[in-house]
Protein backbone atom coordinates (compact mmCIF):
# COMPACT_ATOMS: atom_id res chain seq x y z
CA UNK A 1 0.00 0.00 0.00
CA UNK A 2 1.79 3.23 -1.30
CA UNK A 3 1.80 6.33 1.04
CA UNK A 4 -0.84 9.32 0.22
CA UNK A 5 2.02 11.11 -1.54
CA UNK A 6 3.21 9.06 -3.80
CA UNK A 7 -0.31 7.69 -4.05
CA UNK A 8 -1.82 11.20 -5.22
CA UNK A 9 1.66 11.08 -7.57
CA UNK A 10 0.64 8.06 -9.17
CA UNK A 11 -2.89 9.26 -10.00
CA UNK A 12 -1.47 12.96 -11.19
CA UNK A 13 0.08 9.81 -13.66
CA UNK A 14 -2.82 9.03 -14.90
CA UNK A 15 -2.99 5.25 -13.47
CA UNK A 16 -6.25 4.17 -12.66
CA UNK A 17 -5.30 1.69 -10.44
CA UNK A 18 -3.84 4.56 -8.34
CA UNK A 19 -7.60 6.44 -8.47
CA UNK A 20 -9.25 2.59 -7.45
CA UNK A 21 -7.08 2.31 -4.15
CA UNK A 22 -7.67 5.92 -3.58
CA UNK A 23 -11.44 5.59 -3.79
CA UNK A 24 -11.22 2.50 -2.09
CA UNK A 25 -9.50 3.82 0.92
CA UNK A 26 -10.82 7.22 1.18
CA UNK A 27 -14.79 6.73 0.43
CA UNK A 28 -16.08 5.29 3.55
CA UNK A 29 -15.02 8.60 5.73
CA UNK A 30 -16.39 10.81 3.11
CA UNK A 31 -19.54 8.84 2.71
CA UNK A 32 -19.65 9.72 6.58
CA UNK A 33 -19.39 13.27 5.67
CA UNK A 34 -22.01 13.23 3.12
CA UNK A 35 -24.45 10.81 5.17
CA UNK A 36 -24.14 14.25 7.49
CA UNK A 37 -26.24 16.14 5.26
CA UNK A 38 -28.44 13.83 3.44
CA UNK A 39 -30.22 11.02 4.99
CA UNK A 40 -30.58 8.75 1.99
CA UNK A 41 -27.68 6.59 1.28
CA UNK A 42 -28.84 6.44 -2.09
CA UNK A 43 -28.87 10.61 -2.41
CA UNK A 44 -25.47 10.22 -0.56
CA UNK A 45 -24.07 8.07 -2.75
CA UNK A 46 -25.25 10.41 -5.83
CA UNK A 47 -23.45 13.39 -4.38
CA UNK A 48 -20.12 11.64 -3.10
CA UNK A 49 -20.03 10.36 -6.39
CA UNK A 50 -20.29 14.18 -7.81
CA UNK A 51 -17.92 15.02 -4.81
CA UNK A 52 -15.35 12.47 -6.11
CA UNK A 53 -15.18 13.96 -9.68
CA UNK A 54 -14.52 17.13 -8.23
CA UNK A 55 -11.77 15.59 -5.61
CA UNK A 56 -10.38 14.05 -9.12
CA UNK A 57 -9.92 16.63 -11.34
CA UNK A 58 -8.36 18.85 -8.50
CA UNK A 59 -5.80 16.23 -7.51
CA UNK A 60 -4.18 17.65 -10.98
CA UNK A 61 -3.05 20.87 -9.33
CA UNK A 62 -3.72 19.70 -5.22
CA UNK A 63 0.16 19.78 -3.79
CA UNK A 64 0.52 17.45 -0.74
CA UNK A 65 1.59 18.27 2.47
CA UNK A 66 -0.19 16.04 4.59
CA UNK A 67 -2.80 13.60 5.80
CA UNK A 68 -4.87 16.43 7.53
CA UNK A 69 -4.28 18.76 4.77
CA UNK A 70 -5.57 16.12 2.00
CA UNK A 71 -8.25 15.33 4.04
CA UNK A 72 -9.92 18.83 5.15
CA UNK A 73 -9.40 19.29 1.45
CA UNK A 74 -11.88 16.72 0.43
CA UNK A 75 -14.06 17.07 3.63
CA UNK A 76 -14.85 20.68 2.08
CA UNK A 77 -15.41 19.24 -1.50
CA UNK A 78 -17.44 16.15 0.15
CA UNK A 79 -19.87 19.01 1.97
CA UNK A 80 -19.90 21.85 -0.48
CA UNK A 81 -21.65 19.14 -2.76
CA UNK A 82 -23.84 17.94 0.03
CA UNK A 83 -25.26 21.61 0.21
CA UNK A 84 -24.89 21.47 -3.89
CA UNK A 85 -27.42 18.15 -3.91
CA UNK A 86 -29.92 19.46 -1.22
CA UNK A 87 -30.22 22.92 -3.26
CA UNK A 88 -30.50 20.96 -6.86
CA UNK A 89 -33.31 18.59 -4.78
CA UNK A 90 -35.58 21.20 -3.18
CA UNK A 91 -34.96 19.35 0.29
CA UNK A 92 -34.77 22.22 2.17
CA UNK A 93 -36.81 25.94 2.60
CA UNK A 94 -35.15 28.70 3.73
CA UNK A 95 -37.47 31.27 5.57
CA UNK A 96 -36.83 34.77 7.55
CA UNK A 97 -39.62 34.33 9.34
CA UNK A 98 -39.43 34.02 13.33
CA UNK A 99 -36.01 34.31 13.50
CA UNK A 100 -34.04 34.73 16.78
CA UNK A 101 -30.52 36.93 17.86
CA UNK A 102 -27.84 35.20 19.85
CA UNK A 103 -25.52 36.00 21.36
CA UNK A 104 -23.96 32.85 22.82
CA UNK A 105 -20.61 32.15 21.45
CA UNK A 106 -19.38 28.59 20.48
CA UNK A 107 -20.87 25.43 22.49
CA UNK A 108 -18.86 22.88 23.16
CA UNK A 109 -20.11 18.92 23.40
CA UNK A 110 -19.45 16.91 26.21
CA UNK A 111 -16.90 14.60 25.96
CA UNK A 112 -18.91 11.55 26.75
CA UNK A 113 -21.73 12.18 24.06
CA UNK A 114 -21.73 8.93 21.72
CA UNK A 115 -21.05 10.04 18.31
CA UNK A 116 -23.96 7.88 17.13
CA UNK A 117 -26.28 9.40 19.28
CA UNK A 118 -24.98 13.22 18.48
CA UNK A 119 -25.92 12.37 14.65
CA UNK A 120 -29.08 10.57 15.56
CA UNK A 121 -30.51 13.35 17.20
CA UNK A 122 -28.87 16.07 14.07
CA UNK A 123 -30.77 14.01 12.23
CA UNK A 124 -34.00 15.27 13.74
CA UNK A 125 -33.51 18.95 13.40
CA UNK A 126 -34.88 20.43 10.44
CA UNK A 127 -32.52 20.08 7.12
CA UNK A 128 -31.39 23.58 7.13
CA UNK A 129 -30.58 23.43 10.96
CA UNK A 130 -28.61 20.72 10.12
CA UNK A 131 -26.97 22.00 7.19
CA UNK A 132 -25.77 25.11 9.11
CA UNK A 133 -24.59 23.30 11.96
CA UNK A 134 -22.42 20.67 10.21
CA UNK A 135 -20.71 23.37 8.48
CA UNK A 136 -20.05 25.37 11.47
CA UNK A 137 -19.31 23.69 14.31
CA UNK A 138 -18.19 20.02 12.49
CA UNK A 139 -16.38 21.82 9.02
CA UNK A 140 -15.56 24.56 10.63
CA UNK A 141 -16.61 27.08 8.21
CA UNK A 142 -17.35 30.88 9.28
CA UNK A 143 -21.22 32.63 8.80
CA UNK A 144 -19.71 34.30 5.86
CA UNK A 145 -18.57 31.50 4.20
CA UNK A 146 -22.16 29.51 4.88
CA UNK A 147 -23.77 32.49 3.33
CA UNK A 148 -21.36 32.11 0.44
CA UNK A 149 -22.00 27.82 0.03
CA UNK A 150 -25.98 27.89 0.82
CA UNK A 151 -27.21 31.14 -0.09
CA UNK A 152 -28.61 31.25 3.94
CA UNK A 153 -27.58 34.82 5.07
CA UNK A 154 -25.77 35.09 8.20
CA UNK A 155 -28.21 36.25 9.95
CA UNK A 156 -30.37 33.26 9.60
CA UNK A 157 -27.56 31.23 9.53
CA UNK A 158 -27.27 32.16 13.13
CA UNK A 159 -30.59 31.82 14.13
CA UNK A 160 -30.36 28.16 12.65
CA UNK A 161 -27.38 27.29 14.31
CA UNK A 162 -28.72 28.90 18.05
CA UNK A 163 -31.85 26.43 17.50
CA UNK A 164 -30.21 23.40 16.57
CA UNK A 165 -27.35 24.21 19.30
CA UNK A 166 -30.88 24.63 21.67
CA UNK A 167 -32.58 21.51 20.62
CA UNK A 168 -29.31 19.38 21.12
CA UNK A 169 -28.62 20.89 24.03
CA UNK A 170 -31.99 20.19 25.41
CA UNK A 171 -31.50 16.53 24.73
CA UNK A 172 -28.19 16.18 26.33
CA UNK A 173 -29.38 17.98 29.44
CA UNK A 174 -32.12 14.90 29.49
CA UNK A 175 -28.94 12.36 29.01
CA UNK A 176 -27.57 14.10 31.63
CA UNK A 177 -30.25 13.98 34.29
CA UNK A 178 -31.66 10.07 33.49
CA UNK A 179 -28.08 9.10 34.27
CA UNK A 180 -27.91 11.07 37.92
């Protein structure tokens, strides 16, 4: 099994055994990244297969430097097509209406919090609450640069990502007090 350098050297080569292995060993995490955002494996499937066309042709001109790097790279590619696919499909509404100012800087998660259950419960928030907070507090992106992917203007952005933060908050305080 080569290294990611000369692995990412081989497919700048043009050998498609070099793009298999990559595929093979990379898909499963970004699948995970994708499964994030849309709940279908099928629609998941569609856009990491849009995502990996994109990861493709950029690997012409992508310079290595390490696993992290490689690997935020295609995380960004992975959820900028997520948002891509939900927009294309109509999954989602944005509204203005009722929205809420906050003022509370970044949450953090408990440590203990099962990852499994964390994406269970995401997964019950409304699309665009989701959407907003996988970018921000799992991607890392800024409001700016959610605006810039989704469309959602900061402002809302906000107000999404205070109600999600709420609702999951909410649910870990009940975790919290059926184990005391």
């Amino acid at each position: 099994m080569a290294d990611w350098k000369e692995l990412l050297q081989e497919i700048k080569n043009g050998q498609e055994k070099a793009q298999r292995e990559f595929f093979d060993r990379t898909s499963d995490k970004m699948m995970g990244v994708a499964m994030r955002y849309i709940k279908e494996r099928s629609g998941a499937k569609d856009c990491l297969q849009e995502a990996y066309i994109r990861i493709f042709r950029g690997l012409k001109k992508f310079d290595y430097r390490s696993d992290e790097q490689l690997f935020g790279w295609m995380n960004k590619i992975v959820s900028r097509e997520a948002v891509r696919f939900i927009q294309r499909h109509k999954r989602y509404y944005l509204t203005d209406e009722d929205l809420t100012r906050s003022s509370n800087g970044p949450g953090r998660l408990p440590d203990k919090l099962f990852k499994d259950d964390l994406l269970k419960h995401l997964a019950e928030l409304p699309e665009s609450h989701q959407i907003v907070f996988n970018l921000y507090v799992i991607e890392g992106y800024s409001h700016r640069e959610i605006e810039e992917i989704t469309g959602i203007n900061s402002a809302t952005a906000r107000s999404y990502l205070f109600r999600a933060r709420k609702k999951l908050q909410e649910w870990i305080n009940r975790k919290v007090n059926v184990k005391k």
